[in-house]
N, C-alpha and C. Protein backbone atom coordinates (compact mmCIF):
# COMPACT_ATOMS: atom_id res chain seq x y z
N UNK A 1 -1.69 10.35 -45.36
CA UNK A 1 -0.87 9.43 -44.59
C UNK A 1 -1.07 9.63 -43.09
N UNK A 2 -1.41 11.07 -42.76
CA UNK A 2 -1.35 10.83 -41.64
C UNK A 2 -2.81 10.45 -40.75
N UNK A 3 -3.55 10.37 -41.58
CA UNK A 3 -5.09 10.34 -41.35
C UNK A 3 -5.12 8.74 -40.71
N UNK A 4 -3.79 8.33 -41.65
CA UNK A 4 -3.87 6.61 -41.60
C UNK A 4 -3.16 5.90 -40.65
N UNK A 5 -2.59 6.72 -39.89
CA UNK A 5 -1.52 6.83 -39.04
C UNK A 5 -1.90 6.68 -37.72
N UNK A 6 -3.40 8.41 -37.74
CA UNK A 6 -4.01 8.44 -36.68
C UNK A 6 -4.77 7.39 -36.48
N UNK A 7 -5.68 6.72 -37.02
CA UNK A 7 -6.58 5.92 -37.56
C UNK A 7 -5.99 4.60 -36.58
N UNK A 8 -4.69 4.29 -37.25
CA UNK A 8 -4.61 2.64 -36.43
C UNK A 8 -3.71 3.12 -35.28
N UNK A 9 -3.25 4.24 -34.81
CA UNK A 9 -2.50 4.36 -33.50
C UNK A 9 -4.39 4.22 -32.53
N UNK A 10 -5.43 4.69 -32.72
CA UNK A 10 -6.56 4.79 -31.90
C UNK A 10 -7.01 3.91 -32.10
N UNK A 11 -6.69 2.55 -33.27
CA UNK A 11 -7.50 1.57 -33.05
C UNK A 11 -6.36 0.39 -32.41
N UNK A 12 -5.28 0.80 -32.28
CA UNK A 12 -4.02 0.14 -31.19
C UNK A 12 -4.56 0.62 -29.82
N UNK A 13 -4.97 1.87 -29.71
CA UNK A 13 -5.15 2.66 -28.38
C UNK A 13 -6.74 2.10 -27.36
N UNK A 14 -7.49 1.75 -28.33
CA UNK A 14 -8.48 1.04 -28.06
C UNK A 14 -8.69 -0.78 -27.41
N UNK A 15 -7.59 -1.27 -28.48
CA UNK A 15 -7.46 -2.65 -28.46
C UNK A 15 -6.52 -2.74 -26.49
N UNK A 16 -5.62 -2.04 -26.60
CA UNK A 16 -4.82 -1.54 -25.01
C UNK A 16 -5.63 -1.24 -23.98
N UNK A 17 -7.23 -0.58 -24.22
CA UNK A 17 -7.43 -0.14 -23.06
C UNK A 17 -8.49 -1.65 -22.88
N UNK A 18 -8.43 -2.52 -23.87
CA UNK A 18 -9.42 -3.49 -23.71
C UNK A 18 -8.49 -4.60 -23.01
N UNK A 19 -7.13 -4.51 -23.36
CA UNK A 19 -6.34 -5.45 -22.92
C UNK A 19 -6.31 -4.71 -21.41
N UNK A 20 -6.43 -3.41 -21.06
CA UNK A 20 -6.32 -2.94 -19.72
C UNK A 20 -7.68 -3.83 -18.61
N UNK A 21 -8.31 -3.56 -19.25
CA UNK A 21 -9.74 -4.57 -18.68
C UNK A 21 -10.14 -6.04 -18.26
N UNK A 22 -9.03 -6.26 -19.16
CA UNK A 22 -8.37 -7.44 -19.23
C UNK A 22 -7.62 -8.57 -17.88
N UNK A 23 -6.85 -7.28 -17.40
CA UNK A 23 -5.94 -7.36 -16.96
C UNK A 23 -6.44 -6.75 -15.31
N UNK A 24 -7.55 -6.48 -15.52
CA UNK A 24 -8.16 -5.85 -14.10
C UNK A 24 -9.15 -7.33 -14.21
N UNK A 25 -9.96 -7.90 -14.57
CA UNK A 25 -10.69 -8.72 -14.66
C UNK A 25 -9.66 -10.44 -14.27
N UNK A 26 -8.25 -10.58 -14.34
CA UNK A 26 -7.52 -11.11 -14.29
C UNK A 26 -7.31 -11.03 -12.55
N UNK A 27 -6.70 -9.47 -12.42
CA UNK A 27 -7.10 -9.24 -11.19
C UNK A 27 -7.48 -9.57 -10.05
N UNK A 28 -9.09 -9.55 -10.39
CA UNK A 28 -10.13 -9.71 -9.61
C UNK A 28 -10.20 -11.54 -9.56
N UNK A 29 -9.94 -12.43 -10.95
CA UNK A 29 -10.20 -13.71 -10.71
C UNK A 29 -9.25 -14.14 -10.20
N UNK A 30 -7.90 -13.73 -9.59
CA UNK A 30 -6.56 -14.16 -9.24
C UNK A 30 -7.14 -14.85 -7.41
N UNK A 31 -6.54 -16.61 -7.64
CA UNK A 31 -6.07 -16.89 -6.37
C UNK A 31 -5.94 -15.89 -5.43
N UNK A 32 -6.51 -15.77 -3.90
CA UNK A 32 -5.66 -15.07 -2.93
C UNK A 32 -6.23 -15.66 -1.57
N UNK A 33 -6.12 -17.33 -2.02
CA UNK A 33 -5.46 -18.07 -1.00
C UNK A 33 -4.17 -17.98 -0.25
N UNK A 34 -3.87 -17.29 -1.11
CA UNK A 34 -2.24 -17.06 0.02
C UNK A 34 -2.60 -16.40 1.37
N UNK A 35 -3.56 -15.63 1.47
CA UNK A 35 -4.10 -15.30 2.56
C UNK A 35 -4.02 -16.10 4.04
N UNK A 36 -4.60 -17.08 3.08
CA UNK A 36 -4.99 -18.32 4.16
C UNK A 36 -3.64 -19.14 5.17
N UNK A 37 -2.37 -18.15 4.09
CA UNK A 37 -1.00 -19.21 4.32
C UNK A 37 -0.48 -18.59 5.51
N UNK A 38 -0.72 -16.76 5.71
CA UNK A 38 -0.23 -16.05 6.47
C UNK A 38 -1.23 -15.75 7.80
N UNK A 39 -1.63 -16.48 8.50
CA UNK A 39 -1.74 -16.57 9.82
C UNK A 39 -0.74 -16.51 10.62
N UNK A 40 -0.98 -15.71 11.94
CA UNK A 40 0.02 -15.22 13.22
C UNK A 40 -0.60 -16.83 13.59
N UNK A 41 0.79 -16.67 14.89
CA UNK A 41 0.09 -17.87 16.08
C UNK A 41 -1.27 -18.35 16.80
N UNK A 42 -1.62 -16.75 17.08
CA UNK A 42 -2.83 -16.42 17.82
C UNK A 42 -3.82 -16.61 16.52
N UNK A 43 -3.80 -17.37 15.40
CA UNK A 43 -5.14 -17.52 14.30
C UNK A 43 -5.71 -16.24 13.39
N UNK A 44 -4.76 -14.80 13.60
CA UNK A 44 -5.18 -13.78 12.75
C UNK A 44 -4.38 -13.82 12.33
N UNK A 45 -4.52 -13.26 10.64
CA UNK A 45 -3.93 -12.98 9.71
C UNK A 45 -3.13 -11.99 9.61
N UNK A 46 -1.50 -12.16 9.02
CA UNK A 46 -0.56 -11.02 9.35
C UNK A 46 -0.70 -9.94 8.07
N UNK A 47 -1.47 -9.26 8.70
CA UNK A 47 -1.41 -7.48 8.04
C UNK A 47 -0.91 -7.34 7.07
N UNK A 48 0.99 -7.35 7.62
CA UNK A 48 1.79 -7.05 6.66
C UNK A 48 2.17 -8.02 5.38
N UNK A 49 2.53 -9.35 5.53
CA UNK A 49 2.36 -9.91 4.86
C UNK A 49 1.66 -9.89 3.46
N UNK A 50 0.20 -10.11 3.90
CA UNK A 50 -1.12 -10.09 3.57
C UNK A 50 -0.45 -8.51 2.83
N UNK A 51 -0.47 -7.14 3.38
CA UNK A 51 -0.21 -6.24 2.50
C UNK A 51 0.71 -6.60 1.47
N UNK A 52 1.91 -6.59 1.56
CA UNK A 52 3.29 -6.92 0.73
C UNK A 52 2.44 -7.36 -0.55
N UNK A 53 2.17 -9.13 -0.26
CA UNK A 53 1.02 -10.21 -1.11
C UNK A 53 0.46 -9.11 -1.89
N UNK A 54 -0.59 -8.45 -1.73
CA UNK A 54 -1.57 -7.67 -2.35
C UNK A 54 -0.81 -6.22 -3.12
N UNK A 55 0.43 -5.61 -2.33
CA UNK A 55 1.17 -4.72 -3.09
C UNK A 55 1.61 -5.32 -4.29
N UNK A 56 1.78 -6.07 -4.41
CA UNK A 56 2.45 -6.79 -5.57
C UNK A 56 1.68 -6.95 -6.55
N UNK A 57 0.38 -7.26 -6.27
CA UNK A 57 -0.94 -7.97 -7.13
C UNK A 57 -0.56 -6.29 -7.88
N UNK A 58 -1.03 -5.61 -7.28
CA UNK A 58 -1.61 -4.20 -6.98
C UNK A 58 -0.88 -3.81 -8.28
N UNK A 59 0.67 -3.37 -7.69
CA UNK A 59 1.68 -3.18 -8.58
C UNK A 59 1.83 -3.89 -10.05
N UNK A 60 1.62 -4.82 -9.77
CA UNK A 60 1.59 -5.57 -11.40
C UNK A 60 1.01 -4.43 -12.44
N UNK A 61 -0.41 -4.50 -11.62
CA UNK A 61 -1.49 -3.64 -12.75
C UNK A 61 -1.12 -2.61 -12.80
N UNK A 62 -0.51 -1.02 -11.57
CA UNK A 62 -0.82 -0.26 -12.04
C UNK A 62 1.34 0.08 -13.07
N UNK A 63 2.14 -1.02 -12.95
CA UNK A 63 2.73 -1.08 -13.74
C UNK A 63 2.35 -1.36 -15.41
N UNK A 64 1.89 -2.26 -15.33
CA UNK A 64 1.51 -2.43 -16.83
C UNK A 64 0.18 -1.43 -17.50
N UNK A 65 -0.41 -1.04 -16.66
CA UNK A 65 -1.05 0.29 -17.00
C UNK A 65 -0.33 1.73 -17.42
N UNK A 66 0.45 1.74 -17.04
CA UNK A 66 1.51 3.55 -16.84
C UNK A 66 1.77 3.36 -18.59
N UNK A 67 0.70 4.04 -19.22
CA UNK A 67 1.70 4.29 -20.43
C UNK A 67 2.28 5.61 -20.52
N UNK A 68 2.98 6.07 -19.59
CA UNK A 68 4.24 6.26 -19.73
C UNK A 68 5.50 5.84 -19.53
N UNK A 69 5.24 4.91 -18.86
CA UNK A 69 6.26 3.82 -18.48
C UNK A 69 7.01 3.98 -17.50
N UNK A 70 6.41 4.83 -16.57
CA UNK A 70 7.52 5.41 -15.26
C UNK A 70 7.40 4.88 -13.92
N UNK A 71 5.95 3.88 -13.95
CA UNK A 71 5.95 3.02 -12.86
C UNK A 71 6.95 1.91 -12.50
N UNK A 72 7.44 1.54 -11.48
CA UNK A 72 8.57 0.51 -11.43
C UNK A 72 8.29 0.08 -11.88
N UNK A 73 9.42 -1.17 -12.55
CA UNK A 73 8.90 -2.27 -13.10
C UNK A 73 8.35 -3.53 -11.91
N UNK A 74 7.61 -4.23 -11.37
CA UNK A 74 7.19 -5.19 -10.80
C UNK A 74 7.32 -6.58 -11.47
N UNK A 75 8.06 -7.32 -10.90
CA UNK A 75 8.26 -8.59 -11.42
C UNK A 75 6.84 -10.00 -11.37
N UNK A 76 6.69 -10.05 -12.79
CA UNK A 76 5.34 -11.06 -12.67
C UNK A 76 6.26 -12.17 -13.50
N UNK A 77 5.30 -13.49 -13.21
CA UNK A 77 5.73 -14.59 -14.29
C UNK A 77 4.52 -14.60 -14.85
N UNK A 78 5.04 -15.12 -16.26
CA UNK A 78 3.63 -15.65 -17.00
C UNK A 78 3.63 -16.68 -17.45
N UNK A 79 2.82 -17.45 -18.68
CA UNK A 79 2.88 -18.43 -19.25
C UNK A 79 2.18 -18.05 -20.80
N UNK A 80 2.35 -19.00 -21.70
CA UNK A 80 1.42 -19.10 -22.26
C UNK A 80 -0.39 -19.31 -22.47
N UNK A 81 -1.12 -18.27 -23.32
CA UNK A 81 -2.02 -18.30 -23.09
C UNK A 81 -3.05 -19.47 -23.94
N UNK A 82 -1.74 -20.01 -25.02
CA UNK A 82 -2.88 -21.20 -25.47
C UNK A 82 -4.05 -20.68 -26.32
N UNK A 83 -4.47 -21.91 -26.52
CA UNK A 83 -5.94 -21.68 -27.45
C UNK A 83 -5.62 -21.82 -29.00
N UNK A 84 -6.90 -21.73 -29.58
CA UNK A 84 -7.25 -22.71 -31.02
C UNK A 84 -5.91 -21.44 -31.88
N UNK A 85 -6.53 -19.85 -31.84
CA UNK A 85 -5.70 -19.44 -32.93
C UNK A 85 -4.04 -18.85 -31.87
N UNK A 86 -3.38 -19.78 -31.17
CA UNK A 86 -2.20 -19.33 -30.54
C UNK A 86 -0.96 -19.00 -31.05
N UNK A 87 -0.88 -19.59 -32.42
CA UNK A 87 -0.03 -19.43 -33.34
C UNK A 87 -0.39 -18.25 -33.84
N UNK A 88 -1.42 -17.73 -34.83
CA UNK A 88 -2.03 -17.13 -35.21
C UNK A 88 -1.24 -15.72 -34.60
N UNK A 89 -2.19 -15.87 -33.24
CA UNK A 89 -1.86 -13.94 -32.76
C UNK A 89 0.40 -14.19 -32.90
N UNK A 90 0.08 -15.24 -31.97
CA UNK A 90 2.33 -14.66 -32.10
C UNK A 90 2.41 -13.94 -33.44
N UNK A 91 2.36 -15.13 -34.70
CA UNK A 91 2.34 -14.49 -35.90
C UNK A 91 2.47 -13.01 -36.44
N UNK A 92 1.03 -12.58 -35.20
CA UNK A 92 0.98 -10.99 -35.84
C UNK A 92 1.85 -10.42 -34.57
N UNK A 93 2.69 -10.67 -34.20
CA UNK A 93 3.10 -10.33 -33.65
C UNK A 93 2.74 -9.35 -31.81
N UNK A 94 1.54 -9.87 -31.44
CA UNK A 94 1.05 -9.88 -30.69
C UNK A 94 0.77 -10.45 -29.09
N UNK A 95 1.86 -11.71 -29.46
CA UNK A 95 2.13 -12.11 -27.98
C UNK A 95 0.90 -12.88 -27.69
N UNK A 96 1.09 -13.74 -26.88
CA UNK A 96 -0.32 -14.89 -26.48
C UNK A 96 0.34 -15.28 -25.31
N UNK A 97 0.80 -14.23 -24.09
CA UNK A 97 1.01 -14.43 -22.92
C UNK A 97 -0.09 -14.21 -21.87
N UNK A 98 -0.10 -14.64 -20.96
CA UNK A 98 -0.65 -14.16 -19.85
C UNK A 98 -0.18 -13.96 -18.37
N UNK A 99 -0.99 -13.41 -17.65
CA UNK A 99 0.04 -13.09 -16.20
C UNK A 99 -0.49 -14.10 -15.03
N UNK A 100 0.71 -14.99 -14.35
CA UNK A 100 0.13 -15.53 -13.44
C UNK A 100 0.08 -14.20 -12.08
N UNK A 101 -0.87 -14.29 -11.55
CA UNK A 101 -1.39 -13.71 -10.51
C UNK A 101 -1.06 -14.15 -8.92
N UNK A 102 0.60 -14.17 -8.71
CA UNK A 102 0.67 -14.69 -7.81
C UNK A 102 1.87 -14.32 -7.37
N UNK A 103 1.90 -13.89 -5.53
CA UNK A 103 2.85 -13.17 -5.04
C UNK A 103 4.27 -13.67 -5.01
N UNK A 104 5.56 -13.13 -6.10
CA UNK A 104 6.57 -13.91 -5.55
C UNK A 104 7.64 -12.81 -4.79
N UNK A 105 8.71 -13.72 -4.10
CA UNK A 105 9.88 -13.35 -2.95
C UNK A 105 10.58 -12.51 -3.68
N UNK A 106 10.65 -12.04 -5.29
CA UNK A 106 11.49 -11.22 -6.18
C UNK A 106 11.12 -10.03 -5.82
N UNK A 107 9.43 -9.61 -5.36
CA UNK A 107 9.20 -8.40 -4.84
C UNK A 107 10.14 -7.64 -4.31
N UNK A 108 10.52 -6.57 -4.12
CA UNK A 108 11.01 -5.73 -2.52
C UNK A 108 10.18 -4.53 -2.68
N UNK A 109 9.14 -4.73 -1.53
CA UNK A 109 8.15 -3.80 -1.33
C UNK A 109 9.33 -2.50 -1.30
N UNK A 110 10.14 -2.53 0.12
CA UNK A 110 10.64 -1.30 0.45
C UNK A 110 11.36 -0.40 -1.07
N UNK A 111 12.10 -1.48 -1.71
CA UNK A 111 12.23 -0.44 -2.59
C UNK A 111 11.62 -0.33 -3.73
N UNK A 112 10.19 -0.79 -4.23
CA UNK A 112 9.19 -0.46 -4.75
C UNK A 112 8.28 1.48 -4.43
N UNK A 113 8.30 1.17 -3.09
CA UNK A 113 7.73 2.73 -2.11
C UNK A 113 9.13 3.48 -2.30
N UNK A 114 10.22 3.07 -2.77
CA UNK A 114 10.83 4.17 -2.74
C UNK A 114 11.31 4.42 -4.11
N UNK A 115 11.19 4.40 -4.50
CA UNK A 115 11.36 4.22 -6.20
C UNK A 115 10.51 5.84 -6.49
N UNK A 116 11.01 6.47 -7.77
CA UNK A 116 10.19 7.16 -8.53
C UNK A 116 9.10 6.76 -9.47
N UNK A 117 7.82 7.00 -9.11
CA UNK A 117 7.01 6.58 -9.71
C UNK A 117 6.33 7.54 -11.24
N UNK A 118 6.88 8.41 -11.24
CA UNK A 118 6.43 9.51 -12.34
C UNK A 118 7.39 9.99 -13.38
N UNK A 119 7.13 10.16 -14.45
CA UNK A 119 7.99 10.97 -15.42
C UNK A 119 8.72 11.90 -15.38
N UNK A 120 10.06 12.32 -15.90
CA UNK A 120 10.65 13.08 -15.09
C UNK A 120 9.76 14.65 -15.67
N UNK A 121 9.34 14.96 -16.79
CA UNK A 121 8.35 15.76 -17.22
C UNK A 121 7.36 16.17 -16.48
N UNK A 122 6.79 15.22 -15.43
CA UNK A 122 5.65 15.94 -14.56
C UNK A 122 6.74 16.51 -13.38
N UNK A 123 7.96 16.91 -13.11
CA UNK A 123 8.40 18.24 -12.22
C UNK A 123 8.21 19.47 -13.15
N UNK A 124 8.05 19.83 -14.27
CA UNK A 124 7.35 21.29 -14.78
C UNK A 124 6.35 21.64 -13.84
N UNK A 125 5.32 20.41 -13.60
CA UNK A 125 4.20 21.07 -13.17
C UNK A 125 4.20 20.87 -11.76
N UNK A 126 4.17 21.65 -11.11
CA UNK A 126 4.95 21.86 -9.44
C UNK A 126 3.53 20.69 -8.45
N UNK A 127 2.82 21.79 -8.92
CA UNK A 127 1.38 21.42 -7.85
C UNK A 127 1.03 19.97 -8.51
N UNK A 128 0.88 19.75 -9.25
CA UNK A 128 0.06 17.85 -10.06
C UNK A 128 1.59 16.95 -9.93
N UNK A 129 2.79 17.56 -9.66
CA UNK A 129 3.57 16.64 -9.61
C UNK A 129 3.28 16.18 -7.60
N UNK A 130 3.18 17.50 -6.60
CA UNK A 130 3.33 17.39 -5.42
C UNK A 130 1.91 16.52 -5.37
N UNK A 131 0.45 16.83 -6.02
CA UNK A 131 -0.51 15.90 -5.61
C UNK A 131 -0.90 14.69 -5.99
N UNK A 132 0.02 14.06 -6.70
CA UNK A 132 0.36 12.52 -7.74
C UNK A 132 1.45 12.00 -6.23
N UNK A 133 2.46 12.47 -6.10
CA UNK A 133 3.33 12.05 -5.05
C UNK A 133 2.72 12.25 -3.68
N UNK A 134 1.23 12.83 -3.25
CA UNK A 134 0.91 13.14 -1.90
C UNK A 134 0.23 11.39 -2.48
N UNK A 135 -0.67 11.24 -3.26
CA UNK A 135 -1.63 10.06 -3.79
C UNK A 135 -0.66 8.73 -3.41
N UNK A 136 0.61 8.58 -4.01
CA UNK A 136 0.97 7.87 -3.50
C UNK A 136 1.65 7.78 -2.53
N UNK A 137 2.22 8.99 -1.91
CA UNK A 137 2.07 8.15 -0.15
C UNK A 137 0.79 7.68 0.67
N UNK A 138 -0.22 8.43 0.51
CA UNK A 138 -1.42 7.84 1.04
C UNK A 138 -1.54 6.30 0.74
N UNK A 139 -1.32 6.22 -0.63
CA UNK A 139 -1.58 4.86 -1.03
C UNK A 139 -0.36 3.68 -0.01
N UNK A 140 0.28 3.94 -0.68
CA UNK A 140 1.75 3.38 0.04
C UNK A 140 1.38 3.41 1.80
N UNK A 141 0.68 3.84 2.12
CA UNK A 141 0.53 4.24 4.04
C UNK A 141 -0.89 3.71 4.07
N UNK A 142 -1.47 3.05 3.38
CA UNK A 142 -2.98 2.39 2.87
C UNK A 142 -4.05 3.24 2.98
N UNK A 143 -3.65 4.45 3.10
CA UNK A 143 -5.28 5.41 3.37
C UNK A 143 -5.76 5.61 2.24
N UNK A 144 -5.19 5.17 0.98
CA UNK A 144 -6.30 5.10 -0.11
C UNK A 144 -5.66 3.71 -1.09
N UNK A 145 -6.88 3.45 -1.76
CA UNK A 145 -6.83 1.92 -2.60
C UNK A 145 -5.97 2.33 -3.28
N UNK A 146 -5.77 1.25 -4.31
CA UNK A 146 -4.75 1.28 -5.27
C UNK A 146 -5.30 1.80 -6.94
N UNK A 147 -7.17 1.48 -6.84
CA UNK A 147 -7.47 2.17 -7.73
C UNK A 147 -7.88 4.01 -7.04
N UNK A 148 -7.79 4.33 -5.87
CA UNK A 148 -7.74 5.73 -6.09
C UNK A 148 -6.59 6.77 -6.59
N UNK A 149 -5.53 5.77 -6.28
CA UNK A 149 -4.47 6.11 -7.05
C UNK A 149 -4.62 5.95 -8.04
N UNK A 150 -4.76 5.00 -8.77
CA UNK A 150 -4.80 5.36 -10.40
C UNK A 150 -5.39 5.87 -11.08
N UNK A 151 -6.75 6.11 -10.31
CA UNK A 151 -7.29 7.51 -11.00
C UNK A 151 -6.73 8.71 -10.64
N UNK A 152 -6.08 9.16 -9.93
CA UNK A 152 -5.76 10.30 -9.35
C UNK A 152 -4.65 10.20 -11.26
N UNK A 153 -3.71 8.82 -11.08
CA UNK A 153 -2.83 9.43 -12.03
C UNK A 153 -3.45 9.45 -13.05
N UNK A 154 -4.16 8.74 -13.73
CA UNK A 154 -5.08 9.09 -14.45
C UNK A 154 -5.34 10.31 -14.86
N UNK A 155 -6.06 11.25 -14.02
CA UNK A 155 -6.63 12.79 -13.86
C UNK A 155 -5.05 13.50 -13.94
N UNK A 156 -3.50 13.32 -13.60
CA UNK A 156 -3.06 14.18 -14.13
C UNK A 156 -2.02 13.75 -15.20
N UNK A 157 -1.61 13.04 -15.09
CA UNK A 157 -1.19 12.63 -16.72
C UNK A 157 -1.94 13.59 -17.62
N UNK A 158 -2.85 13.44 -17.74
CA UNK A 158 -4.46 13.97 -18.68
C UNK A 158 -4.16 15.12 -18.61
N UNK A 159 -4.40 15.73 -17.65
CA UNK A 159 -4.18 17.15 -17.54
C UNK A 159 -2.79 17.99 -17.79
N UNK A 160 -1.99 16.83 -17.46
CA UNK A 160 -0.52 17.53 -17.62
C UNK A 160 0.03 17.14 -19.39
N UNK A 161 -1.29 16.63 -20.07
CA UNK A 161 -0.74 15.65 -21.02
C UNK A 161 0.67 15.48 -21.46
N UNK A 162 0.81 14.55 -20.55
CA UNK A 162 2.32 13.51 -20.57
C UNK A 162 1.80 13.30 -22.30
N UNK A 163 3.05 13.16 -23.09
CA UNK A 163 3.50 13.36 -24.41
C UNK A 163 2.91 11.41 -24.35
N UNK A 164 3.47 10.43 -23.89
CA UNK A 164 2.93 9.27 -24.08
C UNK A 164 1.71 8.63 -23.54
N UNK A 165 1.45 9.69 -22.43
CA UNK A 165 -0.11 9.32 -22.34
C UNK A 165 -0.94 9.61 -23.36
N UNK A 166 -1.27 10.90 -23.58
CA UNK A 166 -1.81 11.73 -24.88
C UNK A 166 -1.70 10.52 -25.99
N UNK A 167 -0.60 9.94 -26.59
CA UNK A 167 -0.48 9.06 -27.63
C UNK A 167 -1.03 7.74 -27.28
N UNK A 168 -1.03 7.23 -26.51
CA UNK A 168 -1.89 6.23 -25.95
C UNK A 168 -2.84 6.08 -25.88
N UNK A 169 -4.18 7.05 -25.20
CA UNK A 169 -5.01 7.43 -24.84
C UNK A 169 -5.95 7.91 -25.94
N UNK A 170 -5.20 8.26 -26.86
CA UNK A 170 -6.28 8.91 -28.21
C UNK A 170 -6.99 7.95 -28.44
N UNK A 171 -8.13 8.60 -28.56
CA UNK A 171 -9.43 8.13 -28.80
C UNK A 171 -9.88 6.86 -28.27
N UNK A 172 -9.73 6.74 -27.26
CA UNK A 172 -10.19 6.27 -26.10
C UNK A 172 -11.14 6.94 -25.01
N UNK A 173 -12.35 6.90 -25.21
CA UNK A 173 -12.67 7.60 -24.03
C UNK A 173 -12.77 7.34 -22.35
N UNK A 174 -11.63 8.31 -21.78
CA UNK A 174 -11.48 8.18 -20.68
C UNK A 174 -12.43 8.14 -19.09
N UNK A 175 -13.81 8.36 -19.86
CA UNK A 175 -14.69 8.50 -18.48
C UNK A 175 -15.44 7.15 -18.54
N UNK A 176 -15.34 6.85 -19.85
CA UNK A 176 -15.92 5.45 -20.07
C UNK A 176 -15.15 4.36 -19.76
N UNK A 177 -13.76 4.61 -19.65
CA UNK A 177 -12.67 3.49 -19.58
C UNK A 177 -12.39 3.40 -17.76
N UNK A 178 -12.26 4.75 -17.37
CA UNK A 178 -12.80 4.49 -15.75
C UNK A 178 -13.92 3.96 -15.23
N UNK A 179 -14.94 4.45 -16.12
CA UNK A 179 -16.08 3.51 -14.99
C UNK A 179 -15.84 1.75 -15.16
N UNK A 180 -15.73 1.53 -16.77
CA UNK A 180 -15.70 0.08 -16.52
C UNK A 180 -14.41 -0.35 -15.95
N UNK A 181 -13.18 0.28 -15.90
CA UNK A 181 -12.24 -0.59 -14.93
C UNK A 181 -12.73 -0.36 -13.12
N UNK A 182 -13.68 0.84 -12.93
CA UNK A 182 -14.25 0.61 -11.54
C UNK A 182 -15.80 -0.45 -11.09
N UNK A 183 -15.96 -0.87 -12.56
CA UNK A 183 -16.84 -1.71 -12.46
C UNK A 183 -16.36 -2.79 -12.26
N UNK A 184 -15.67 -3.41 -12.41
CA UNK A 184 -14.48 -4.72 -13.17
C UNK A 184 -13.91 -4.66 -11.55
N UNK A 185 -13.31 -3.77 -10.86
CA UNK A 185 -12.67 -4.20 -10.04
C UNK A 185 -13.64 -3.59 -8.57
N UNK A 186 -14.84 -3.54 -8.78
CA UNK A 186 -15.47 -3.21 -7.70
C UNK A 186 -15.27 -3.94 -6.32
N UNK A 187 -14.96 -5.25 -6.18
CA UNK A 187 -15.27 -5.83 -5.05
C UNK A 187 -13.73 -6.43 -4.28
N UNK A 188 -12.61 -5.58 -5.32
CA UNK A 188 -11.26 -6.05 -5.23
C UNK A 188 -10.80 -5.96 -3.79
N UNK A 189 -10.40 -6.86 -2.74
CA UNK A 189 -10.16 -6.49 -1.19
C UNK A 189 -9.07 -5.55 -1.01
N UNK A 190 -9.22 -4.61 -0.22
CA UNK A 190 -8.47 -2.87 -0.02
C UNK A 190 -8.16 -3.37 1.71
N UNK A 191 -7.31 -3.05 2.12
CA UNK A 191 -6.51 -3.03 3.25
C UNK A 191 -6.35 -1.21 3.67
N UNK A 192 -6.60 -1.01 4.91
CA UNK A 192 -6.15 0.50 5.37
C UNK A 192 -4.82 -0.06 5.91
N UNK A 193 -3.93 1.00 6.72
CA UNK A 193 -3.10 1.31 7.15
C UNK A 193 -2.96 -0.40 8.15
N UNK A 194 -3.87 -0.51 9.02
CA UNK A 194 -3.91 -1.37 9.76
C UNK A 194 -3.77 -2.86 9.69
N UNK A 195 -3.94 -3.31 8.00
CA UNK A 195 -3.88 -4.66 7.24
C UNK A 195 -5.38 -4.75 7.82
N UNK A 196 -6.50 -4.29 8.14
CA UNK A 196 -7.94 -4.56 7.98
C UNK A 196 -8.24 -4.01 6.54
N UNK A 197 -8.73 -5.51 6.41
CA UNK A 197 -9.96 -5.39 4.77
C UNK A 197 -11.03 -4.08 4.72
N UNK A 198 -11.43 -3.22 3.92
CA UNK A 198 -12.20 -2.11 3.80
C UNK A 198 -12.56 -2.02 2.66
C-alpha cells in the first residue's frame, strides 16, 4: 500500500512541477503594457509604479510555488481555461482555471514586504532562517531578482527539509526543475533598486 501511495504522490509531484512551468511560461507571455500606462510628465517611466506592477506579477508565482504554503497569499483573478476536454479535467477534479496576468489595486505592496514569508519551522534553523530573510530583503530592496530568491528558497527548504516541501518535491528532480524554470524565464524584465530594467 504504501509503495502505491508513494508512486502517485511523485506522479502528483511531477504533474505540479509541470504545472510550475506552466505558470512561469504564463509569466513570461503576460501583457506588460501597463508599462506603457505609467509614464512621469517628463516621458520616463515611474520606477515605482512599474515596480509595485511587476511585484505583483512576481508574487503571484513565487506564491503559488511555496509548497509550503507560507508565502502571502497575492491576489490574482482568473478565468476559465476552456478547450475541447474542459469538462473532462473539472470532472477529475482538477480545475481548468487559469491566471490572468495582470496588475490589480487589491495588491498592498507595503504589506506584502512585511508579511512573514516562511514557515514557522524554519526558526529551528537559526542561520537558513537569517539567510532566506537576508534573500528577501535584498529582493524586496531590488538587489536581487525574484528568481534569485526563489532559488535561494529553493536551496533551503531542501536543506532544512520543510516536512511539505520534502512531500511535494519527491521525485522530482530538483536541478533539472531549476534549470528549466531558469530557462523558461530567462529574459523576464528585473528592475534594481532604482526601477532601471537589468
Amino acid at each position: 500500500m504504501n509503495f502505491i501511495q508513494n508512486y502517485f504522490q511523485k506522479r502528483t509531484n511531477i504533474m505540479i512541477a509541470n504545472q510550475d512551468y506552466e505558470l512561469a511560461e504564463q509569466l513570461m507571455n503576460a501583457d506588460y503594457d501597463f508599462v506603457k500606462e505609467d509614464f512621469l510628465p517628463n516621458g520616463e517611466y515611474d520606477g515605482k509604479v512599474v515596480g509595485r506592477k511587476l511585484f505583483h506579477l512576481e508574487g503571484i508565482f513565487l506564491d503559488l510555488t511555496d509548497r509550503t504554503l507560507s508565502h502571502p497569499r497575492v491576489p490574482y483573478a482568473h478565468e476559465d481555461r476552456g478547450g475541447m476536454f474542459a469538462n473532462v479535467v473539472k470532472e477529475f477534479g482538477l480545475g481548468n482555471r487559469k491566471i490572468i496576468w495582470q496588475p490589480s489595486d487589491l495588491f498592498d505592496l507595503d504589506s506584502y514586504m512585511d508579511a512573514e514569508w516562511f514557515p514557522e519551522q524554519l526558526l529551528m534553523y537559526h542561520s537558513e532562517y537569517k539567510e532566506l530573510q537576508d534573500a528577501k530583503d535584498l529582493y524586496c530592496e531590488r538587489s536581487i531578482s525574484f528568481l534569485d530568491y526563489f532559488f535561494k528558497r529553493l536551496d533551503i527548504y531542501r536543506a532544512c527539509e520543510m516536512p511539505t516541501f520534502i512531500k511535494y518535491y519527491r521525485g522530482v528532480d530538483i536541478d533539472k526543475y531549476k534549470d528549466k524554470i531558469r530557462r523558461i524565464t530567462n529574459d523576464f524584465p528585473h528592475l534594481n533598486e532604482k526601477g532601471e530594467y537589468i
